[in-house]
N, C-alpha and C. Protein backbone atom coordinates (compact mmCIF):
# COMPACT_ATOMS: atom_id res chain seq x y z
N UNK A 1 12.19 -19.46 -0.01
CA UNK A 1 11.11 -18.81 0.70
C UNK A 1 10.72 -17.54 -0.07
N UNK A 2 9.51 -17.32 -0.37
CA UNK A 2 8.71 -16.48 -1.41
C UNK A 2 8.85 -14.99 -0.43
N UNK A 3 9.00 -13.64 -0.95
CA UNK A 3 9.39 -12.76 -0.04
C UNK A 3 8.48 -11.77 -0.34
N UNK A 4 8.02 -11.33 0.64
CA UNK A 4 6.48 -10.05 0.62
C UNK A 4 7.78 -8.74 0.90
N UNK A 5 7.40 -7.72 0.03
CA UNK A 5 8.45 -6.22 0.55
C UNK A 5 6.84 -5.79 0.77
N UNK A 6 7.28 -4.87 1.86
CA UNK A 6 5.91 -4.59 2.80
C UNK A 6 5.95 -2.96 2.62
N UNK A 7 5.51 -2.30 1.82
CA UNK A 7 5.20 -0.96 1.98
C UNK A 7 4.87 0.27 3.05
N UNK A 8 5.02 0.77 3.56
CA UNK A 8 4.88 1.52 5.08
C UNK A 8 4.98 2.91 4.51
N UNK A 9 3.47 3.61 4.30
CA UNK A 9 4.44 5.38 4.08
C UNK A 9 2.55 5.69 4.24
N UNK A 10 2.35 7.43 4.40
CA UNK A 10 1.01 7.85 4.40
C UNK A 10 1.01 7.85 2.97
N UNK A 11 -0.45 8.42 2.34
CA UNK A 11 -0.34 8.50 1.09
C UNK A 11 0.27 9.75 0.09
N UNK A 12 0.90 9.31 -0.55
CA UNK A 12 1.84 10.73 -1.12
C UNK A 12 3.34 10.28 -0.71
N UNK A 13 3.44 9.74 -0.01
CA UNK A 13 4.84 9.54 0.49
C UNK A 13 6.08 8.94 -0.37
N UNK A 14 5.35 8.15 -1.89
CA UNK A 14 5.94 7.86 -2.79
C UNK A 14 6.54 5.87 -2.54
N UNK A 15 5.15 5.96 -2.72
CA UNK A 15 5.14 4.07 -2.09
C UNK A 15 4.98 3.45 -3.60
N UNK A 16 4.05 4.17 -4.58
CA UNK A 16 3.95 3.68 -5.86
C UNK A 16 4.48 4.03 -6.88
N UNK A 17 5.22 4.98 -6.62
CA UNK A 17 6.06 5.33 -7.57
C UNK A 17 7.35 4.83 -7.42
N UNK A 18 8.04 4.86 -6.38
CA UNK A 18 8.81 4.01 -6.32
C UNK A 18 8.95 2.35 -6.52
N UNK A 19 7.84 1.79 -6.50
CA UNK A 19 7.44 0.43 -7.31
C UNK A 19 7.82 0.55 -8.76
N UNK A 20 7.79 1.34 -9.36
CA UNK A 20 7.71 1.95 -10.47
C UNK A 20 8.84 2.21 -11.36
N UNK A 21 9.91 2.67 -10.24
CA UNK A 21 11.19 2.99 -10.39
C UNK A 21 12.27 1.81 -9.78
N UNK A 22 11.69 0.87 -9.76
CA UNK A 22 12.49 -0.58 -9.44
C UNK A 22 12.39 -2.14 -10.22
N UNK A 23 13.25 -1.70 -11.67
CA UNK A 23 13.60 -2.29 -12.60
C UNK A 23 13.84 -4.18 -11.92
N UNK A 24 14.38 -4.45 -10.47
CA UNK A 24 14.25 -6.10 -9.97
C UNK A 24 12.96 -6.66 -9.71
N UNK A 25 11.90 -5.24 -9.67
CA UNK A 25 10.44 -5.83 -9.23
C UNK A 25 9.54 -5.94 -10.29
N UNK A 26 10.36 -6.06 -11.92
CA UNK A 26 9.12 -6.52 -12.43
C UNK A 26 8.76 -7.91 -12.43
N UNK A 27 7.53 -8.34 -12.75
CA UNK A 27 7.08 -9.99 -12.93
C UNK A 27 6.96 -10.04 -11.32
N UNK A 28 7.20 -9.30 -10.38
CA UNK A 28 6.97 -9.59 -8.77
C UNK A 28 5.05 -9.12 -9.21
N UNK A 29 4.69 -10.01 -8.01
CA UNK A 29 2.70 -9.36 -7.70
C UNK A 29 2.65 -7.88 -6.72
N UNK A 30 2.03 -7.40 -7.28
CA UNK A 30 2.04 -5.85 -6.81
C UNK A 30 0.48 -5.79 -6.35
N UNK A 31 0.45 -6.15 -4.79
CA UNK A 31 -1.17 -6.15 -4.18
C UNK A 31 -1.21 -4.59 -3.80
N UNK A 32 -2.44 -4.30 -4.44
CA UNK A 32 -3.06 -3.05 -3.79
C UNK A 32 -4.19 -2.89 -4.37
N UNK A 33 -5.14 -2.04 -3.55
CA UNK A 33 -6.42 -1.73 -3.99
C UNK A 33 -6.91 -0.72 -4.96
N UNK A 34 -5.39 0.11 -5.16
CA UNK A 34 -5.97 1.22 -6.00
C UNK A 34 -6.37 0.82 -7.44
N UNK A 35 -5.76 -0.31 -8.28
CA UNK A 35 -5.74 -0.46 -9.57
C UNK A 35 -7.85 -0.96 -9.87
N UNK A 36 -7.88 -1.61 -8.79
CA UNK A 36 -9.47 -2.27 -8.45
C UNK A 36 -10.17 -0.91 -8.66
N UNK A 37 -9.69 -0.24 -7.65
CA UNK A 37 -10.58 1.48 -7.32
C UNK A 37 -10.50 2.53 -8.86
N UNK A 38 -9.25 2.27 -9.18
CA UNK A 38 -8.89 3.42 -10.92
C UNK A 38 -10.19 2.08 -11.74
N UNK A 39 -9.86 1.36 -11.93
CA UNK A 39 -10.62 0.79 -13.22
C UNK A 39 -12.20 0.79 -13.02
N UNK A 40 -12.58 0.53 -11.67
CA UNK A 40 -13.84 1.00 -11.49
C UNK A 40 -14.06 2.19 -12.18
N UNK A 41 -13.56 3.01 -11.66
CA UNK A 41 -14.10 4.13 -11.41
C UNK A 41 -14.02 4.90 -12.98
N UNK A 42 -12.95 4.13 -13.63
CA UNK A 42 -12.77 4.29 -15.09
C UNK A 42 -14.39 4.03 -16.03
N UNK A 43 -14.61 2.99 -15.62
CA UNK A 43 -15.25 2.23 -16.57
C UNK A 43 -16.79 2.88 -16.46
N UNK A 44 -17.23 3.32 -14.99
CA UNK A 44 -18.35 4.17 -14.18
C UNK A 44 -18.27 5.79 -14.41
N UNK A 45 -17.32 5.89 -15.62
CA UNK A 45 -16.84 7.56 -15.84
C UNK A 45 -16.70 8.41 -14.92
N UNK A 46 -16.27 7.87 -13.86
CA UNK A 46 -16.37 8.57 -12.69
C UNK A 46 -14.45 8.85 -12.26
N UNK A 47 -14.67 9.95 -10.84
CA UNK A 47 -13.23 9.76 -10.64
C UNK A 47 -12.87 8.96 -9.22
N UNK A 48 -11.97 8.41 -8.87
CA UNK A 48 -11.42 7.65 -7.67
C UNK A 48 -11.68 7.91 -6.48
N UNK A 49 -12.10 9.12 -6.18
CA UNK A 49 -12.78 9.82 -5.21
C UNK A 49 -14.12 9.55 -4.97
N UNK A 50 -14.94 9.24 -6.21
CA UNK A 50 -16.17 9.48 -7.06
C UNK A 50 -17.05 8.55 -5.97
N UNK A 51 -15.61 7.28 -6.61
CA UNK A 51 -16.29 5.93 -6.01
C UNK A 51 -15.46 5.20 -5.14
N UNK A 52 -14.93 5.72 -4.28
CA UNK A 52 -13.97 5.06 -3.19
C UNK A 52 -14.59 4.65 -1.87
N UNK A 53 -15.40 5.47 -1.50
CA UNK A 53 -16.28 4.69 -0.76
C UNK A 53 -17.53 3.59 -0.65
N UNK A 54 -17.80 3.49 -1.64
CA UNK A 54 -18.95 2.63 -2.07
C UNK A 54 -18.30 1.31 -2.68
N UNK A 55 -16.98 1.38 -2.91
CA UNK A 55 -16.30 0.05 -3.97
C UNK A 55 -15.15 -0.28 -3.26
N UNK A 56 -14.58 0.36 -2.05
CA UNK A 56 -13.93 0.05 -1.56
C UNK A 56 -13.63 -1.21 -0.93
N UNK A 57 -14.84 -1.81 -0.19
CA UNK A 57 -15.20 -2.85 0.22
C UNK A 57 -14.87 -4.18 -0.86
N UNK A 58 -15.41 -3.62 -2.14
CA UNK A 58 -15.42 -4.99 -3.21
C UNK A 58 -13.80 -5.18 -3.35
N UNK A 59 -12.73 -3.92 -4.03
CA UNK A 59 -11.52 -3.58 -3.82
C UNK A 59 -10.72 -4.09 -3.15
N UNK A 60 -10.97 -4.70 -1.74
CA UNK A 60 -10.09 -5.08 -0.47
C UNK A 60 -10.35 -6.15 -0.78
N UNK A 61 -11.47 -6.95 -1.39
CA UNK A 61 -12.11 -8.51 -1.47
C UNK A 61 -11.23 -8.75 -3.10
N UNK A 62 -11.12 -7.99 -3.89
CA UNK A 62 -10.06 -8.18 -4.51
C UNK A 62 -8.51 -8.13 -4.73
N UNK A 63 -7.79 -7.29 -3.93
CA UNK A 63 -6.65 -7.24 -3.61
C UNK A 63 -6.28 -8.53 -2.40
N UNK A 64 -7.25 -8.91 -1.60
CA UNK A 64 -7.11 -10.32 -0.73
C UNK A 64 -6.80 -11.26 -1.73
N UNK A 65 -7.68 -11.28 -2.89
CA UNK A 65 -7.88 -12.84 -3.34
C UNK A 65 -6.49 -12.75 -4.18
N UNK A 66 -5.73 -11.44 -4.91
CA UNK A 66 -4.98 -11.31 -5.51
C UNK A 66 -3.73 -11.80 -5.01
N UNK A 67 -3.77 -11.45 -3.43
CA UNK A 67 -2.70 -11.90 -2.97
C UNK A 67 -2.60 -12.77 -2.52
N UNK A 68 -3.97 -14.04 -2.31
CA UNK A 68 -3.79 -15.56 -2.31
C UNK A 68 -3.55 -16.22 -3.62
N UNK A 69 -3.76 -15.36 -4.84
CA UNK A 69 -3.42 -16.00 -5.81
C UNK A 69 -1.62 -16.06 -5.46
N UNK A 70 -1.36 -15.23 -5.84
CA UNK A 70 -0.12 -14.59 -5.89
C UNK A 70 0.93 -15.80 -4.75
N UNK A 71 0.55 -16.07 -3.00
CA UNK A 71 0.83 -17.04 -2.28
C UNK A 71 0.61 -18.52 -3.06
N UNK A 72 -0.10 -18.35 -3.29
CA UNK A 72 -0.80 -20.32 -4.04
C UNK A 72 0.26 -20.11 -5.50
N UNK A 73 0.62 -19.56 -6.01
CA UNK A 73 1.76 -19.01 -6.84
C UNK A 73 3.29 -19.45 -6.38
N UNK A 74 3.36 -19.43 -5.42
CA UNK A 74 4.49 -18.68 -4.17
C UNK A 74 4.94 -17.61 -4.86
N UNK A 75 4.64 -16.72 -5.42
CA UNK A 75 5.50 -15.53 -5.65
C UNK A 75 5.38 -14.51 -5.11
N UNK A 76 6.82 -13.82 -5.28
CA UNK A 76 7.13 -12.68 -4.64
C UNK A 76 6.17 -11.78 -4.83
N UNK A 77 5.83 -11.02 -3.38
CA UNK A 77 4.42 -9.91 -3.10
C UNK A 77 5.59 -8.54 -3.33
N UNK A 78 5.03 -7.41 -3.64
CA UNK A 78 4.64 -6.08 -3.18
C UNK A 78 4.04 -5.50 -2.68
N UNK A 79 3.36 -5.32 -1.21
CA UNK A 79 2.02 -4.65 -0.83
C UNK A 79 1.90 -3.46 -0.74
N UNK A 80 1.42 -2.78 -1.58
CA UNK A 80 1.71 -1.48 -1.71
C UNK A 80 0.43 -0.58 -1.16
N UNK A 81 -0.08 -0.56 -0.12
CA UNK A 81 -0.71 -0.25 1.03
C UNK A 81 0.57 0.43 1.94
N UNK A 82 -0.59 1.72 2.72
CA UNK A 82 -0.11 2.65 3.89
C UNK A 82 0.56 1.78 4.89
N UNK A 83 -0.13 0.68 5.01
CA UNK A 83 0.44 -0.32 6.38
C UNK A 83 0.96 0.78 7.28
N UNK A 84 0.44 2.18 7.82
CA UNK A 84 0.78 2.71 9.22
C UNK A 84 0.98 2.13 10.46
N UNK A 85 0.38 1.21 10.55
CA UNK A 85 0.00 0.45 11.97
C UNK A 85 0.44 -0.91 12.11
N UNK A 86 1.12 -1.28 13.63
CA UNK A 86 1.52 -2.33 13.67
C UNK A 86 -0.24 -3.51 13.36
N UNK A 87 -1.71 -2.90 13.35
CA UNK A 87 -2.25 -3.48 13.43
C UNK A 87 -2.64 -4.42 12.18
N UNK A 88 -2.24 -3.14 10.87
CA UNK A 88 -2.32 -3.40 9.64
C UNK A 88 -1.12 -4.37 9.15
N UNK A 89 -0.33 -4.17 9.30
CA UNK A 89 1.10 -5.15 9.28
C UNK A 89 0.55 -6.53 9.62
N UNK A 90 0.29 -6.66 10.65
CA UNK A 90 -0.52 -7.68 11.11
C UNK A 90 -1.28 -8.91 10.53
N UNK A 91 -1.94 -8.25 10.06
CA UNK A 91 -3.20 -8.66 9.26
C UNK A 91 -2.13 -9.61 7.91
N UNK A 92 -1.33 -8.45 7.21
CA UNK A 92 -0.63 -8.83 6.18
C UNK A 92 0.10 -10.10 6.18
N UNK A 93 0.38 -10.37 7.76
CA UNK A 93 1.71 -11.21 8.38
C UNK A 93 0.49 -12.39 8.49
N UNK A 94 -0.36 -12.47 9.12
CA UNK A 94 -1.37 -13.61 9.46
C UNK A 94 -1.71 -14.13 8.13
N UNK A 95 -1.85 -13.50 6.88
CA UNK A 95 -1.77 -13.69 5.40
C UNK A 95 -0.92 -14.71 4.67
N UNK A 96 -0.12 -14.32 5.02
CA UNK A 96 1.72 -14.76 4.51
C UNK A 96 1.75 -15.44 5.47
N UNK A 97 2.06 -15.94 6.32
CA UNK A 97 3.20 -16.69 7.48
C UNK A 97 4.70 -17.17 6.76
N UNK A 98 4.27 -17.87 5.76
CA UNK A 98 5.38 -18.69 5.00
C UNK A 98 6.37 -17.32 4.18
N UNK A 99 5.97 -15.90 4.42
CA UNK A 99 6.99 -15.59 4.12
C UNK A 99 8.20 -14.54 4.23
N UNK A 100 8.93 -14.68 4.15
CA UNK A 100 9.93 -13.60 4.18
C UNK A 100 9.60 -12.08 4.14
N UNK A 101 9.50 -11.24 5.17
CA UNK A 101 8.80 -9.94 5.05
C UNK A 101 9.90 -8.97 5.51
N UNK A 102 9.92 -7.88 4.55
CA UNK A 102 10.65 -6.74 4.85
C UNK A 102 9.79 -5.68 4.45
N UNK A 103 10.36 -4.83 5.58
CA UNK A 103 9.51 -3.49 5.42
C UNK A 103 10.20 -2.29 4.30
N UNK A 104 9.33 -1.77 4.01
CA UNK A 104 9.92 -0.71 2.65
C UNK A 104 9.22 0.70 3.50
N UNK A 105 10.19 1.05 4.19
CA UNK A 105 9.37 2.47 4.38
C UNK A 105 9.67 3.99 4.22
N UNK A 106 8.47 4.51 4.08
CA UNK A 106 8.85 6.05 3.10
C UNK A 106 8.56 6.87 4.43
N UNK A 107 9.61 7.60 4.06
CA UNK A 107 9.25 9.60 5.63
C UNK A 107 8.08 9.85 4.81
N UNK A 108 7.45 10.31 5.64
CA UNK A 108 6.35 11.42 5.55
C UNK A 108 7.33 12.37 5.30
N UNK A 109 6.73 13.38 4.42
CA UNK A 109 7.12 14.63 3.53
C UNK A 109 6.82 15.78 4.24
N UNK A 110 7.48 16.67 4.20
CA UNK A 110 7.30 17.89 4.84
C UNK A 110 5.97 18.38 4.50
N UNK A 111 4.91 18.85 5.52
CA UNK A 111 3.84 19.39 5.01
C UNK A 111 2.97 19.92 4.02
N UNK A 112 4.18 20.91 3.54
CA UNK A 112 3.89 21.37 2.09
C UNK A 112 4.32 21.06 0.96
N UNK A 113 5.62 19.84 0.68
CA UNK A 113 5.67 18.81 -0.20
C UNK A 113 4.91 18.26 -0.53
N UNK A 114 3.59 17.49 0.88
CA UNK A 114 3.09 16.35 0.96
C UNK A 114 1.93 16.70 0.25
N UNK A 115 1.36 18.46 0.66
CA UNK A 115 0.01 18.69 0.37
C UNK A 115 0.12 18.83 -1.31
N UNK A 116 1.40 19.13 -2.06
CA UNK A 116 2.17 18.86 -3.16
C UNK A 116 1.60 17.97 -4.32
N UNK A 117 1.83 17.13 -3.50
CA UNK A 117 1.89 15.47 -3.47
C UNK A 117 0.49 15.21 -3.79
N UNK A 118 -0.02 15.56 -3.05
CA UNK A 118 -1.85 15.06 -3.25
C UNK A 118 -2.48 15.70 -3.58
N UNK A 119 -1.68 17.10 -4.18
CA UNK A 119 -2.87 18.20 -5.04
C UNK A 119 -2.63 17.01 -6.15
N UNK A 120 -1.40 17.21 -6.47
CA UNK A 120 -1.04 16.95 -7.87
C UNK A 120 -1.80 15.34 -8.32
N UNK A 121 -2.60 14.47 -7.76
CA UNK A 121 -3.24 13.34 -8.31
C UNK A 121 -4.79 13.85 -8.31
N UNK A 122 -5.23 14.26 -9.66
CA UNK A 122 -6.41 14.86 -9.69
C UNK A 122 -7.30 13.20 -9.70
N UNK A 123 -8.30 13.77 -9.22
CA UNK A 123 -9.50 13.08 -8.89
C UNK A 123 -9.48 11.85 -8.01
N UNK A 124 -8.01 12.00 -7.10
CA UNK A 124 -8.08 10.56 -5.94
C UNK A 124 -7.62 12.26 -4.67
N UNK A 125 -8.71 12.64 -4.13
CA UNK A 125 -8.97 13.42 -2.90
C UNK A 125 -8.71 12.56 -1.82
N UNK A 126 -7.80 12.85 -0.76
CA UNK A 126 -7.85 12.41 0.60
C UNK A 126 -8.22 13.48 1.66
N UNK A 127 -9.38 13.46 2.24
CA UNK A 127 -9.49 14.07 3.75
C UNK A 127 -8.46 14.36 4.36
N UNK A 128 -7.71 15.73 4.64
CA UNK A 128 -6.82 16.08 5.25
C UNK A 128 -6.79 15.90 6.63
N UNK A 129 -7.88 15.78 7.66
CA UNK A 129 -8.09 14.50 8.39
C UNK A 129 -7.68 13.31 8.41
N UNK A 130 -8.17 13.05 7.41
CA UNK A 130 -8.02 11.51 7.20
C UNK A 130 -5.87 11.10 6.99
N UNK A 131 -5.54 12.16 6.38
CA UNK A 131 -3.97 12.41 6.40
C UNK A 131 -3.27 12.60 7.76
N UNK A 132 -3.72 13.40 8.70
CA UNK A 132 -3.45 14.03 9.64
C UNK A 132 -3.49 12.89 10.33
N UNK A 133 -4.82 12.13 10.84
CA UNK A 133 -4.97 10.76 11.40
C UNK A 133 -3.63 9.87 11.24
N UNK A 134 -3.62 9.35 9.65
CA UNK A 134 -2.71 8.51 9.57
C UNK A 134 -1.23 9.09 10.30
N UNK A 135 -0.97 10.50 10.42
CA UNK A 135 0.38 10.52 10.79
C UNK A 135 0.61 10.17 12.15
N UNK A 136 -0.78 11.09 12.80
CA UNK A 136 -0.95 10.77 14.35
C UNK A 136 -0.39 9.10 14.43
N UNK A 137 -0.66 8.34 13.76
CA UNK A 137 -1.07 7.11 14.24
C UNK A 137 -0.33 6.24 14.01
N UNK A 138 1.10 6.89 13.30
CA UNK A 138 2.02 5.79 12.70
C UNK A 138 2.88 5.59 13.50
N UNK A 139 3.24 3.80 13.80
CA UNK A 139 3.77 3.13 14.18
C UNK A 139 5.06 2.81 13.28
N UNK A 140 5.96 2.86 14.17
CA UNK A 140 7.24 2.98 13.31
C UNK A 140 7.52 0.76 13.30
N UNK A 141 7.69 0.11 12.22
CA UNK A 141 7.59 -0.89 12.32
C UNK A 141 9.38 -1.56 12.61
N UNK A 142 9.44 -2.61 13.23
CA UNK A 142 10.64 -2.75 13.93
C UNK A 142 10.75 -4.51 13.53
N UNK A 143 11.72 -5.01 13.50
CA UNK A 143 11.94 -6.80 13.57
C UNK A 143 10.89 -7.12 14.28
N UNK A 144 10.75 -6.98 15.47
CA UNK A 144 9.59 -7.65 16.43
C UNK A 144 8.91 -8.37 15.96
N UNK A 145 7.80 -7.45 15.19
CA UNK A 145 6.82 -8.14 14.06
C UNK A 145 6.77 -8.85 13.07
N UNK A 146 7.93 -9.35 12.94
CA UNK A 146 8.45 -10.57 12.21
C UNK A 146 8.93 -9.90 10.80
N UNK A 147 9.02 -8.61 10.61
CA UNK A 147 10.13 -8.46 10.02
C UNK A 147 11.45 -9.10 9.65
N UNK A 148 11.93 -9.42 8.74
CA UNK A 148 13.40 -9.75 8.35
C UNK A 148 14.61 -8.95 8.18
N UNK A 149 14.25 -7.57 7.37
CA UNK A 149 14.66 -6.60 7.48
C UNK A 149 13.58 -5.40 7.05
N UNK A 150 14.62 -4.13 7.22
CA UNK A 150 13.63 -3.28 7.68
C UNK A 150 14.81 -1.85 6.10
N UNK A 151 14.02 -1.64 5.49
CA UNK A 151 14.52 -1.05 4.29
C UNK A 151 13.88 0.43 4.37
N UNK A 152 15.10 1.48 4.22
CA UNK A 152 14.32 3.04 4.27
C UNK A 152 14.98 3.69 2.72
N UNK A 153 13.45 4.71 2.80
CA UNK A 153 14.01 5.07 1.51
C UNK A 153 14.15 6.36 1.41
């Protein structure tokens, strides 16, 4: 059974870097939208911020199809998405059925680590709102949801 590790952290929380720093996950499919959003925005001389709202849409229509490739593959996923919400989890799980899902999830960072965290990636800006939101809103993810296991880091 092909196994999705399910990412769970706000942004900054160290969801992709730690992909990064896990020498068993290479040759695994690593779904996310940012690589769609950097090369755009590369190629448009622009920065990630520039064009995140306007390409975002195309982005999600490519990280989907990536990760039906990746299923029609059967190989092992990475989703390296916020997944805050049991609603977003969801979505991921209705995706997959056939597979094995564990959650990978990162603490939110102390305030001024975090704001740290997201100075330091020039030209991908997040709405400190838009940060604040996600914390309000996070759902701590549990077996229920068809979890297998549940991995902290």
């Amino acid at each position: 059974m092909p196994k999705l590790y399910m990412l769970v952290g706000v942004p900054g929380s160290g969801k992709s870097t730690w992909i990064k720093n896990q020498i068993w996950a290479l040759g695994l499919s690593v779904v996310s939208t940012d690589p769609w959003v950097e090369d755009h925005a590369k190629r448009q001389g622009k920065t990630y911020s520039e064009v995140f709202e306007e390409y975002m849409p195309i982005a999600v229509r490519m990280m989907t199809n990536h990760a039906l490739v990746a299923q029609a593959n059967g190989n092992d996923i990475i989703w390296d998405q916020t997944s805050t919400t049991r609603a977003s989890r969801a979505k991921k799980f209705r995706m997959l059925p056939e597979y094995s899902a564990i959650a990978v999830v990162f603490p939110t960072p102390e305030p001024e680590e975090l704001a740290q965290r997201l100075a330091s990636r020039p030209g991908k800006t997040i709405p400190p709102e838009v940060i604040a939101r996600m914390i309000e809103d996070w759902e701590e993810p549990d077996l229920s949801e068809g979890f297998k296991e549940i991995w902290r880091v």
